[in-house]
N, C-alpha and C. Protein backbone atom coordinates (compact mmCIF):
# COMPACT_ATOMS: atom_id res chain seq x y z
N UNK A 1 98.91 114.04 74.18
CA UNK A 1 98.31 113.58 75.42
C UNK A 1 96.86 114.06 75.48
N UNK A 2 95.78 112.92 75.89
CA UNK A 2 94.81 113.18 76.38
C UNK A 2 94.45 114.75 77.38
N UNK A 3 93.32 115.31 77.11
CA UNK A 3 93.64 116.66 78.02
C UNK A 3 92.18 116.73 78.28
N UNK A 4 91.60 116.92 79.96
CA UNK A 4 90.47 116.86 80.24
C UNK A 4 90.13 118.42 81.26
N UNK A 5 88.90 118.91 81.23
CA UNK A 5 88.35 119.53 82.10
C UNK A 5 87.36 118.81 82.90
N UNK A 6 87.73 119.67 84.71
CA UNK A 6 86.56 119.21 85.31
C UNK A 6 86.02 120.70 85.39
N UNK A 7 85.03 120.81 84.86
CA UNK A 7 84.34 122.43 84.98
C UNK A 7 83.02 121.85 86.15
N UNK A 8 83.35 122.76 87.03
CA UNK A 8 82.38 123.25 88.32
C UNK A 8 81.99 123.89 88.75
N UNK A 9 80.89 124.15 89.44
CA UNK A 9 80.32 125.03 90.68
C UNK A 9 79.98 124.74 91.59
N UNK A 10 80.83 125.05 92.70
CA UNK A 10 80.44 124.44 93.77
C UNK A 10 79.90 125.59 95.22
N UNK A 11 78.97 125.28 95.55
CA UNK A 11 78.62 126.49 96.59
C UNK A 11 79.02 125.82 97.96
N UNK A 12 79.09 124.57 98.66
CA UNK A 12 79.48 124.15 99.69
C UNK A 12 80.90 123.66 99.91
N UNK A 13 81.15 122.92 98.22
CA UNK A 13 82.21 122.25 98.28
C UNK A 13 81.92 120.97 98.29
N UNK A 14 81.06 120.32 98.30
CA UNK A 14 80.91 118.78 97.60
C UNK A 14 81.02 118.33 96.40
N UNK A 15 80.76 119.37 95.45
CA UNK A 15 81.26 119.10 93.70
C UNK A 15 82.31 118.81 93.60
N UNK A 16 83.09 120.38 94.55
CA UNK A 16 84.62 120.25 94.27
C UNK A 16 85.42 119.16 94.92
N UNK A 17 84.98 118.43 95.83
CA UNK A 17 85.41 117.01 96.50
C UNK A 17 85.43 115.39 95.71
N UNK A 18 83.94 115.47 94.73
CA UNK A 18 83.72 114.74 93.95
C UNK A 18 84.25 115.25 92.74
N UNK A 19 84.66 116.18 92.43
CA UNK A 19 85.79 116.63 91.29
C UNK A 19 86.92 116.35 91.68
N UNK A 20 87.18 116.39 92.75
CA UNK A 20 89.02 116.55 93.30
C UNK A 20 89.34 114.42 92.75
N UNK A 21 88.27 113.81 93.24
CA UNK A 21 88.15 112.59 93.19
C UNK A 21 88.14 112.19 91.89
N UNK A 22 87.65 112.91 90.95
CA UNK A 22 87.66 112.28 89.42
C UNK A 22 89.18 113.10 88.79
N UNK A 23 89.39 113.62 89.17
CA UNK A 23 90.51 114.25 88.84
C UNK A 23 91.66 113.61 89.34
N UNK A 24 91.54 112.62 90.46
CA UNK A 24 92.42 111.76 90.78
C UNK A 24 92.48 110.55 90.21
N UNK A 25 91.17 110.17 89.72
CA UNK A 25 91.13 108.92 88.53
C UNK A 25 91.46 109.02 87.44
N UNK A 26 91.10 110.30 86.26
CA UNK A 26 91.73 110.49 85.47
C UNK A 26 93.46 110.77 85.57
N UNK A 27 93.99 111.25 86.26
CA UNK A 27 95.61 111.37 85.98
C UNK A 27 95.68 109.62 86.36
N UNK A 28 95.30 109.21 87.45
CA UNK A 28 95.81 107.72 87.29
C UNK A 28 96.15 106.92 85.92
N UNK A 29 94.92 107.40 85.20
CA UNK A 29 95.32 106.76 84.12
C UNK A 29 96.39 107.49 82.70
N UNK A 30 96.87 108.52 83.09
CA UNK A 30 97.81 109.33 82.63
C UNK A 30 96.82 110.16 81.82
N UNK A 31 96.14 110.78 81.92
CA UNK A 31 95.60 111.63 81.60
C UNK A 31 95.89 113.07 81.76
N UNK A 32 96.02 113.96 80.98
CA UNK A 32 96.19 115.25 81.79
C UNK A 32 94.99 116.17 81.94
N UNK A 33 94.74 116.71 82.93
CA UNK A 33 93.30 116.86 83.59
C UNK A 33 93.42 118.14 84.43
N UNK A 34 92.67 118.87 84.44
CA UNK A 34 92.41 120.39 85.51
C UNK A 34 90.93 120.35 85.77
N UNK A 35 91.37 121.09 87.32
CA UNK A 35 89.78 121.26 87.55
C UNK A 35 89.47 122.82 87.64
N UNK A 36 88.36 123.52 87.13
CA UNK A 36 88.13 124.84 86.71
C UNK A 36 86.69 124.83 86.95
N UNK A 37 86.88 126.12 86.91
CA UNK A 37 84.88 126.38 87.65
C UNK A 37 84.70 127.27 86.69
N UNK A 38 83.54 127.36 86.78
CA UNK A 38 82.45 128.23 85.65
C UNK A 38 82.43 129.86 86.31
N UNK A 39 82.54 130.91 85.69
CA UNK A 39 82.14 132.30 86.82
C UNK A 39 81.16 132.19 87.42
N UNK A 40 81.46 132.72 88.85
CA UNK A 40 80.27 133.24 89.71
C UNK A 40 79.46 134.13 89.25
N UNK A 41 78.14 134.26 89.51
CA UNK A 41 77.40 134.92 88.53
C UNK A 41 76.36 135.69 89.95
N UNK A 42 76.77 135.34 90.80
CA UNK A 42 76.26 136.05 92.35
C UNK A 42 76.80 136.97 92.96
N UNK A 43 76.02 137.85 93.56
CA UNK A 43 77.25 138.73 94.06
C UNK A 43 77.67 137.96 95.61
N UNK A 44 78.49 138.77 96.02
CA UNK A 44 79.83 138.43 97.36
C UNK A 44 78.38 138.40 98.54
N UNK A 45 77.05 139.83 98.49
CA UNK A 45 76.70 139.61 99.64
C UNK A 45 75.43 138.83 99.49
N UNK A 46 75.16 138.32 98.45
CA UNK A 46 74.27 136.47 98.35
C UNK A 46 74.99 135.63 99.09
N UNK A 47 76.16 135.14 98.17
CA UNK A 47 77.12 134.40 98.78
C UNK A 47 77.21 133.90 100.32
N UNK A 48 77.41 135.46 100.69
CA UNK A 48 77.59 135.19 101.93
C UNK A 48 76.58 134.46 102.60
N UNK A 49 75.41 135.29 102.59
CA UNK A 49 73.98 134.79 103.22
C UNK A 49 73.69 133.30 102.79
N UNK A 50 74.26 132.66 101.99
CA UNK A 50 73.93 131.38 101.23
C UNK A 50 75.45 130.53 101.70
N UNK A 51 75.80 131.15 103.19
CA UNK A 51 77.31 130.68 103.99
C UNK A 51 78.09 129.84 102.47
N UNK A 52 77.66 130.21 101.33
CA UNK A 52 78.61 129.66 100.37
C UNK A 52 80.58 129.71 100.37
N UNK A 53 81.09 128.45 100.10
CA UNK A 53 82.58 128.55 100.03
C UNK A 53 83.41 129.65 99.51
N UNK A 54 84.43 130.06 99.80
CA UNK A 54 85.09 130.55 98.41
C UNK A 54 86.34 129.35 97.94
N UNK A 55 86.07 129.50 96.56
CA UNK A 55 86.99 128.79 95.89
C UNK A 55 87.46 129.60 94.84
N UNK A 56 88.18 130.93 95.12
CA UNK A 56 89.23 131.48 94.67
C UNK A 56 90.32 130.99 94.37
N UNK A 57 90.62 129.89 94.52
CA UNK A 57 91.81 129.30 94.15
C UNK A 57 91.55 128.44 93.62
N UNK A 58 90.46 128.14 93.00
CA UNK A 58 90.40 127.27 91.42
C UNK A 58 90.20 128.19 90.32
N UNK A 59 91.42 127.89 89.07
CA UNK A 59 91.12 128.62 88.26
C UNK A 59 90.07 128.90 87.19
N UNK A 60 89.43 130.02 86.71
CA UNK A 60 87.93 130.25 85.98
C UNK A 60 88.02 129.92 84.92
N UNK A 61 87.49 128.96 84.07
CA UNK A 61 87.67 128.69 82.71
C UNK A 61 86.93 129.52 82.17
N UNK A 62 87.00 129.91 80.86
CA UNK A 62 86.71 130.42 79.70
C UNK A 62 86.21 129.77 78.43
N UNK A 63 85.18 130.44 77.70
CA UNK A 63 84.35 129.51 76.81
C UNK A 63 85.59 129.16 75.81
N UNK A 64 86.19 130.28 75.94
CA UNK A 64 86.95 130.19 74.51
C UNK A 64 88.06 129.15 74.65
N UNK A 65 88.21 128.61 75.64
CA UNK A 65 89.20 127.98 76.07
C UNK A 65 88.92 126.01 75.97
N UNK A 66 87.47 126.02 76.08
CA UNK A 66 86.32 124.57 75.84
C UNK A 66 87.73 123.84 74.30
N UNK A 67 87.48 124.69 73.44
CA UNK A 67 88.09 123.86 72.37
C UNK A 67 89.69 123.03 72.27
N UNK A 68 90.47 123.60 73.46
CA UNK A 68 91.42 122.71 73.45
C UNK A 68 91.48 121.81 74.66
N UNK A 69 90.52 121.12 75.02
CA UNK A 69 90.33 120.11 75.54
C UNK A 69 89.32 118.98 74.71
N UNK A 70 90.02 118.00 75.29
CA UNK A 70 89.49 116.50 74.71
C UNK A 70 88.11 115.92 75.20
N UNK A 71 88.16 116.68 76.09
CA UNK A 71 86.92 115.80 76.93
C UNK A 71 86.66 116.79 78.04
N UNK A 72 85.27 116.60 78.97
CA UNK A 72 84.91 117.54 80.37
C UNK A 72 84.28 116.85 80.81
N UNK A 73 84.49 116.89 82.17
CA UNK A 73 83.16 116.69 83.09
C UNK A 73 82.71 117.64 83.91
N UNK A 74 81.54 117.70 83.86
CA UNK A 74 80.92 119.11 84.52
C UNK A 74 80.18 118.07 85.72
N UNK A 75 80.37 119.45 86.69
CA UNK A 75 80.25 118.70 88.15
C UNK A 75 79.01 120.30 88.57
N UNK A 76 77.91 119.54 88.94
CA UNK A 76 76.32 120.00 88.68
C UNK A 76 75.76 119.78 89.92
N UNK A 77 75.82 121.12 90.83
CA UNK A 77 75.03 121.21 92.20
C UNK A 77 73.16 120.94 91.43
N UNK A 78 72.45 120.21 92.01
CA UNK A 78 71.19 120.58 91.58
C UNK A 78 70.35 121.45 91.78
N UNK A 79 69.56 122.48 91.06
CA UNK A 79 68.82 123.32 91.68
C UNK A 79 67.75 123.38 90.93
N UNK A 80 66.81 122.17 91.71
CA UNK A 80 65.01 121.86 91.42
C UNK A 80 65.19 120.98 90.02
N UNK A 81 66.19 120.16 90.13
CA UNK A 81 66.37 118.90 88.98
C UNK A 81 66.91 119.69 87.84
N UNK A 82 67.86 120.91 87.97
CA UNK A 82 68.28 120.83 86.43
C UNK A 82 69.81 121.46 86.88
N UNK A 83 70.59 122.16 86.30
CA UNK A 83 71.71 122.46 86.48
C UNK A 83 71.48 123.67 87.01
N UNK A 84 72.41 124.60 87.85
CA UNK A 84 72.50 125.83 88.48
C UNK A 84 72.44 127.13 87.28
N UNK A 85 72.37 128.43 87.58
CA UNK A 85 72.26 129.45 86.45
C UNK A 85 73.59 129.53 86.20
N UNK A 86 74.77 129.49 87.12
CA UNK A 86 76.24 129.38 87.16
C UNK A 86 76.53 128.58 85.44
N UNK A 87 76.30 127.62 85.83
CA UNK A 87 76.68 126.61 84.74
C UNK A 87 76.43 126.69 83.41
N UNK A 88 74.52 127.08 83.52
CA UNK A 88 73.50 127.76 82.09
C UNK A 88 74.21 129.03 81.43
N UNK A 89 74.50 130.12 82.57
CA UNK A 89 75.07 130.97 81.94
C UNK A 89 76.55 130.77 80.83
N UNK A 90 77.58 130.20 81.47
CA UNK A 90 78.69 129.53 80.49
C UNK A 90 78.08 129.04 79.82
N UNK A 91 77.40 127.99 79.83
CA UNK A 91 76.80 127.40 78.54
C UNK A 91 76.37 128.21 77.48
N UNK A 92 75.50 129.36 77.68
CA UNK A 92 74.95 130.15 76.87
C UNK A 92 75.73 130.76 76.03
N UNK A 93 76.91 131.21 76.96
CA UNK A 93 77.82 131.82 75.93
C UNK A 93 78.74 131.18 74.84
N UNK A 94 78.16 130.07 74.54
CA UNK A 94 79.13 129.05 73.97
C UNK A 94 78.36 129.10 72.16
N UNK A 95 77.57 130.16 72.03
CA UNK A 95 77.29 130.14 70.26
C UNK A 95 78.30 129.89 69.51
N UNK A 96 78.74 130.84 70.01
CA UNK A 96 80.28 130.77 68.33
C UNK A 96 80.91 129.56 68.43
N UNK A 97 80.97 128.86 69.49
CA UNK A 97 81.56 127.71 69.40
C UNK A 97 80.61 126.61 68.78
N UNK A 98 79.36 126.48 68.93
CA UNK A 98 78.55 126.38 68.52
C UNK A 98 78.44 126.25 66.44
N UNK A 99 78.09 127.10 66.64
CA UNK A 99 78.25 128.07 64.77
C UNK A 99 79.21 127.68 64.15
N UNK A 100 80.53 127.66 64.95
CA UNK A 100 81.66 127.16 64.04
C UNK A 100 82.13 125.75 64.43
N UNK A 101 81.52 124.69 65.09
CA UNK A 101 81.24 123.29 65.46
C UNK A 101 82.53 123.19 66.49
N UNK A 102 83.03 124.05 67.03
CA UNK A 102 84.30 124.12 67.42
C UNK A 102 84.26 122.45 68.78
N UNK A 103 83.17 121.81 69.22
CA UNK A 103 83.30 121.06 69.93
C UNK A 103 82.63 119.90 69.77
N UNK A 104 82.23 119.71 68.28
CA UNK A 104 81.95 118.56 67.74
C UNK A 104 82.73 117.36 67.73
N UNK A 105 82.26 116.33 68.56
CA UNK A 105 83.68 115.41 68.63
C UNK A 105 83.96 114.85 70.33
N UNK A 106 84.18 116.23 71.03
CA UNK A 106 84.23 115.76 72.19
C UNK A 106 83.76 114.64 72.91
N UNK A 107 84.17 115.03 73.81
CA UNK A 107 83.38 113.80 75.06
C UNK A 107 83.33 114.60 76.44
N UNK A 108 81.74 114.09 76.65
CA UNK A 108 81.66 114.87 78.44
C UNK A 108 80.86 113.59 79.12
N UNK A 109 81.16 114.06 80.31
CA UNK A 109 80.34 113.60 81.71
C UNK A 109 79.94 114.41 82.21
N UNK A 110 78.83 113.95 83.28
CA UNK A 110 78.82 114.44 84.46
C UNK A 110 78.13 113.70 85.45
N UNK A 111 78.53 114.49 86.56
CA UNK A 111 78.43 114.24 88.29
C UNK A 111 77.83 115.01 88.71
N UNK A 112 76.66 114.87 89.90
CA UNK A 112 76.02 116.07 90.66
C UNK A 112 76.36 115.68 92.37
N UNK A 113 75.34 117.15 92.72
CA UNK A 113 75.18 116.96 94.20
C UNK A 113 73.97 117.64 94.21
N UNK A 114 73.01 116.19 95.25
CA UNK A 114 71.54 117.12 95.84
C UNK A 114 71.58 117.09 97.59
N UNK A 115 70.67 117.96 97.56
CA UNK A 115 70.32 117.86 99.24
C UNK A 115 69.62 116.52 99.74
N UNK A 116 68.85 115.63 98.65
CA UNK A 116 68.00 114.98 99.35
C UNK A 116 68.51 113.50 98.33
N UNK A 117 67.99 112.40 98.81
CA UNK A 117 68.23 111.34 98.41
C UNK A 117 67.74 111.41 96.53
N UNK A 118 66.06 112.01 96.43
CA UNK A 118 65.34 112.11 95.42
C UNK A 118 65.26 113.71 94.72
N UNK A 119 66.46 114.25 94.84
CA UNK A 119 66.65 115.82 95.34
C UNK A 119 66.77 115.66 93.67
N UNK A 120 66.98 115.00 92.79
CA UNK A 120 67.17 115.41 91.63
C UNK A 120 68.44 114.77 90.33
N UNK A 121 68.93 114.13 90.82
CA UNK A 121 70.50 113.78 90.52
C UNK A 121 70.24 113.44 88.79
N UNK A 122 69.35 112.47 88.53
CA UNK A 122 68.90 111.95 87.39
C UNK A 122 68.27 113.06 86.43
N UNK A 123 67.21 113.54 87.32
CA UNK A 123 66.99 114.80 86.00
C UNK A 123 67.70 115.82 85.77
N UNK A 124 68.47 116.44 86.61
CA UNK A 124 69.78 117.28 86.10
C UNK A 124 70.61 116.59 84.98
N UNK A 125 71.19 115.70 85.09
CA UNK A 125 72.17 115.02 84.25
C UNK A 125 70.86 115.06 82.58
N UNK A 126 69.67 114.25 82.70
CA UNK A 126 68.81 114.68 81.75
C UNK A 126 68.86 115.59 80.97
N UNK A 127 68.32 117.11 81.92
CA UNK A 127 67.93 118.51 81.40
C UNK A 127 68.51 118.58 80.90
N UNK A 128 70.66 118.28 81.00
CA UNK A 128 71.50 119.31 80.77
C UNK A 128 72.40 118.40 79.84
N UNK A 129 71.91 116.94 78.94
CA UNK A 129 72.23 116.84 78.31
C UNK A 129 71.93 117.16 76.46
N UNK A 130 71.08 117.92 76.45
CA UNK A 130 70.71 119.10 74.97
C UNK A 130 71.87 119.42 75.05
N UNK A 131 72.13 120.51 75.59
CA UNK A 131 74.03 121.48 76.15
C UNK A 131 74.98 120.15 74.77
N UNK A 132 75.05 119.22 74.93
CA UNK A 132 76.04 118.18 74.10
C UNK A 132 75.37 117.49 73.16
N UNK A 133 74.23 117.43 72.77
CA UNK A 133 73.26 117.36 71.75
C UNK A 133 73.29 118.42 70.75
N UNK A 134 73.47 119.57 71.08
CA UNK A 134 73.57 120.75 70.42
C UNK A 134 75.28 120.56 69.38
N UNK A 135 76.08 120.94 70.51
CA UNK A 135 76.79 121.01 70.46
C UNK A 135 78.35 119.55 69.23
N UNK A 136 77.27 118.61 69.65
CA UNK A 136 77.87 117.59 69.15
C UNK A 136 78.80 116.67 70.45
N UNK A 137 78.84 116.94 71.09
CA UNK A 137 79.56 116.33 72.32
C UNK A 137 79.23 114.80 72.76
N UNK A 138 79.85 114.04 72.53
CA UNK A 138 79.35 112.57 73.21
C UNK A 138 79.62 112.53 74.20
N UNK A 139 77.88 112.07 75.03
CA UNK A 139 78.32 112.19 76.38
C UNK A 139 78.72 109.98 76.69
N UNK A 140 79.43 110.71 77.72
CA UNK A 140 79.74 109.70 78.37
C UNK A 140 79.59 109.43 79.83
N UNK A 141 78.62 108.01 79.55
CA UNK A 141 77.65 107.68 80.95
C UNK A 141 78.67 106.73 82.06
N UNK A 142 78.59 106.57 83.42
CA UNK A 142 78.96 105.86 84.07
C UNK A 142 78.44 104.42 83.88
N UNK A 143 77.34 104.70 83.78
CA UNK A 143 77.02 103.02 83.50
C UNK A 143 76.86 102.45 85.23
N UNK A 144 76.54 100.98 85.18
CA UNK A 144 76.71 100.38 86.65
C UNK A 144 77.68 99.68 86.72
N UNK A 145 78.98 100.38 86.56
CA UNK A 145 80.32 100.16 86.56
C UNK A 145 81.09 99.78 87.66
N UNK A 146 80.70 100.33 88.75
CA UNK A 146 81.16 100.26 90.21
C UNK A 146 80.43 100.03 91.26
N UNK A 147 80.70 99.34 92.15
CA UNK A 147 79.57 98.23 93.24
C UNK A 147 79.36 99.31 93.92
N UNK A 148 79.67 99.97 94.32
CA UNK A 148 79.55 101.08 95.25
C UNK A 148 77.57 101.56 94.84
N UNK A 149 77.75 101.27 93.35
CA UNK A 149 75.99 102.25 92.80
C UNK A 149 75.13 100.84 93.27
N UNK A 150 75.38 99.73 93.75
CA UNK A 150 74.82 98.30 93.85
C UNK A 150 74.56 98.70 95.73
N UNK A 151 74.81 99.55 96.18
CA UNK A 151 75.10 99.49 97.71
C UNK A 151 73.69 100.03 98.00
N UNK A 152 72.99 99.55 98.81
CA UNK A 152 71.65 100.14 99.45
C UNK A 152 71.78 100.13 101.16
N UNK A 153 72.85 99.65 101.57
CA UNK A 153 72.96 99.25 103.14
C UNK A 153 73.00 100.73 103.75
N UNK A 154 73.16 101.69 102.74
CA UNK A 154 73.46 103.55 103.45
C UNK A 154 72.85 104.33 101.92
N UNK A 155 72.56 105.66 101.95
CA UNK A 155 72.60 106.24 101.52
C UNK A 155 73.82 106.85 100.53
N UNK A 156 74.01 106.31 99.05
CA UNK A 156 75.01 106.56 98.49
C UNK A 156 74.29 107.31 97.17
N UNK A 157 75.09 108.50 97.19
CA UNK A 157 74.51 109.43 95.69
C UNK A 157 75.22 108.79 94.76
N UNK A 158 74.73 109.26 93.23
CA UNK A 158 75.64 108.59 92.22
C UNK A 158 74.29 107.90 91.64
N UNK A 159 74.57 107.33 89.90
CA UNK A 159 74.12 106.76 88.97
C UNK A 159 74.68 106.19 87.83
N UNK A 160 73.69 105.53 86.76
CA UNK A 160 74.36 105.08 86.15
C UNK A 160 74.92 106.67 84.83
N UNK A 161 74.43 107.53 85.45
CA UNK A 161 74.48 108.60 84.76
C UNK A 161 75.73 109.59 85.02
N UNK A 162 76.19 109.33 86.15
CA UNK A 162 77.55 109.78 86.93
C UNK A 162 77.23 109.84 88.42
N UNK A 163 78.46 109.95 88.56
CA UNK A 163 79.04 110.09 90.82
C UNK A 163 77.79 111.51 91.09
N UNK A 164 77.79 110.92 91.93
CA UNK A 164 76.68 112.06 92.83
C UNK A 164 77.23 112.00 94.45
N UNK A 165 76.33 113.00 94.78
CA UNK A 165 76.47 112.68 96.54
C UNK A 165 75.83 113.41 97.33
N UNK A 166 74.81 112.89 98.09
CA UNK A 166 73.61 113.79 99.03
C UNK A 166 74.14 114.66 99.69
N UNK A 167 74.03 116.23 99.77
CA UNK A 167 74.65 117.17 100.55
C UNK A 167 74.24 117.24 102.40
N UNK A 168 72.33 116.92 102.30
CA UNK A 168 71.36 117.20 103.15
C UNK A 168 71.46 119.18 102.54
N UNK A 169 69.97 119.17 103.14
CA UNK A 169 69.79 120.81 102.66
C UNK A 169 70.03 121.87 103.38
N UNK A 170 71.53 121.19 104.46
CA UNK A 170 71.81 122.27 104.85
C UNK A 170 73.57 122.41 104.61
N UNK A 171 73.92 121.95 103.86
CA UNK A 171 75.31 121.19 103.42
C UNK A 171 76.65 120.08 104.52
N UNK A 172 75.28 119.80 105.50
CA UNK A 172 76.28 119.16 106.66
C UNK A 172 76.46 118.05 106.35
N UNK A 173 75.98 117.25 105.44
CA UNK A 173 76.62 115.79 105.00
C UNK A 173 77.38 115.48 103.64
N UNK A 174 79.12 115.38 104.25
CA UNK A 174 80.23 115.49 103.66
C UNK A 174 80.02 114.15 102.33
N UNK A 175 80.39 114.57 100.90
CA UNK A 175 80.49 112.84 100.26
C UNK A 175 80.99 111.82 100.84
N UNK A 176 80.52 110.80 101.11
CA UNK A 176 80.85 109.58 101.56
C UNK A 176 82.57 108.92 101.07
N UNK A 177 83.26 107.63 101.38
CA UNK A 177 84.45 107.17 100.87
C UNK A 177 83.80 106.71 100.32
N UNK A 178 82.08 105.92 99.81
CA UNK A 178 82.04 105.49 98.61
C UNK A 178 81.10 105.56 97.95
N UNK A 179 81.04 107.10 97.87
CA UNK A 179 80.56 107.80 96.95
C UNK A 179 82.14 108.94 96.00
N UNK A 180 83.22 109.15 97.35
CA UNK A 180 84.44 109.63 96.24
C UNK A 180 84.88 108.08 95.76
N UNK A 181 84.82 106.86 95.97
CA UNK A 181 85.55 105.91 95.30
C UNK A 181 84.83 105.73 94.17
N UNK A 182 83.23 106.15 93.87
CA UNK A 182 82.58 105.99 92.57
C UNK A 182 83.00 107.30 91.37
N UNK A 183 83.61 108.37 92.09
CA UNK A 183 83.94 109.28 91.60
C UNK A 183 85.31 109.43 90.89
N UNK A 184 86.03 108.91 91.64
CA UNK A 184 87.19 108.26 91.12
C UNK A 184 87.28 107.21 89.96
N UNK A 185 86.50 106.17 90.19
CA UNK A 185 86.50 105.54 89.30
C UNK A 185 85.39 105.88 88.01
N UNK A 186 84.69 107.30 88.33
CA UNK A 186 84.36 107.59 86.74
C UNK A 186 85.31 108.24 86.32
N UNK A 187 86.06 109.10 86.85
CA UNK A 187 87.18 109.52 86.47
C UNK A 187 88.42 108.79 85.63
N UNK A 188 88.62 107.28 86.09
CA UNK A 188 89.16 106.20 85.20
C UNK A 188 88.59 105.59 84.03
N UNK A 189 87.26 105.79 84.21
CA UNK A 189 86.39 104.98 83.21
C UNK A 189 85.95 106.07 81.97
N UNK A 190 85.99 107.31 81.99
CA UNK A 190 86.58 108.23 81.50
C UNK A 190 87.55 108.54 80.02
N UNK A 191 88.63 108.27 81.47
CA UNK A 191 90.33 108.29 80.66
C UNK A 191 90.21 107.09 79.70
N UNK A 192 89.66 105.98 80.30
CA UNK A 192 89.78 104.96 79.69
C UNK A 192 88.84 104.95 78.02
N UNK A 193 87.88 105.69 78.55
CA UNK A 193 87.16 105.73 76.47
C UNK A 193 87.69 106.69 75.44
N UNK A 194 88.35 107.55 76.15
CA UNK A 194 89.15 108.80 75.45
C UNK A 194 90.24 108.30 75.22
N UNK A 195 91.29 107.32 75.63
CA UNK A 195 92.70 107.06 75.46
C UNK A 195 92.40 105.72 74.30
């Protein structure tokens, strides 16, 4: 069986919403799929001051752990158009896997969240595709797969690069139903190049 990670960081909880959502598209298509976050790399009294979530109850993946999965999607708060230090840091530690090609082959995505309409969504996904260049990882793009990225009548995050979704910069605007229905369906579109 197909076996996927959604690796995240989420400080409000909009990643993990637009993860919960691709994680519901991938099992649709029988996929088997977890969603896991990267370590916190902040302490408790940042956190706090930064009214950040806790999501103690998603379990912490491990680098060493990258190689028995088929595929990931990393779900990418933006911070100033590139990925968070959360995320960089796991990444970094990923040499030996690296050195010994241990993830040559794969397949990844990803999905973000910005504060602002132009907050960044496109050049994050950019910056932070070297990370699978290096590595050997084929990424895998959303494409303009779903009408939802065709919608201009509202403000909808998302690309042809993956699901997104405007936070506002103070985290009071929840992902939209169709911005999780674009999320979902990268989540199928996904399963669907890996199976």
């Amino acid at each position: 069986m197909v076996k996927v990670a959604i690796i995240i960081h989420s400080n409000w909880g909009h990643i993990r919403k637009l993860g919960e959502a691709i994680l519901k598209g991938l099992k649709e298509e029988g996929v088997e799929a977890s969603l896991v976050r990267v370590p916190e790399t902040l302490p408790t009294e940042v956190l706090e001051k930064m009214y950040s979530g806790n999501f103690d109850d998603i379990p912490v993946i491990k680098v060493e752990d990258l190689p028995s999965y088929d595929g990931f999607l990393f779900g990418l708060p933006t911070r100033y158009g590139t990925a968070p230090a959360q995320i960089k840091t796991f990444f970094d530690a990923t040499g030996g896997l690296w050195a010994s090609k241990a993830l040559v082959g794969k397949y990844a995505g990803v999905f973000t969240s910005t504060a602002t309409q132009h907050g960044g969504q496109e050049t994050t996904v950019l910056t932070f595709l070297p990370h699978f260049a290096h590595h050997g990882i084929i990424f895998v793009p959303l494409g303009y797969t779903h009408g939802n990225l065709f919608d201009n009548s509202e403000v909808v995050g998302g690309g042809p690069w993956g699901a997104g979704t405007i936070a506002n910069g103070d985290g009071s605007r929840q992902p939209s139903e169709k911005e999780l229905a674009i999320a979902t369906h990268q989540g199928s579109s996904f399963a669907k190049t890996l199976l």
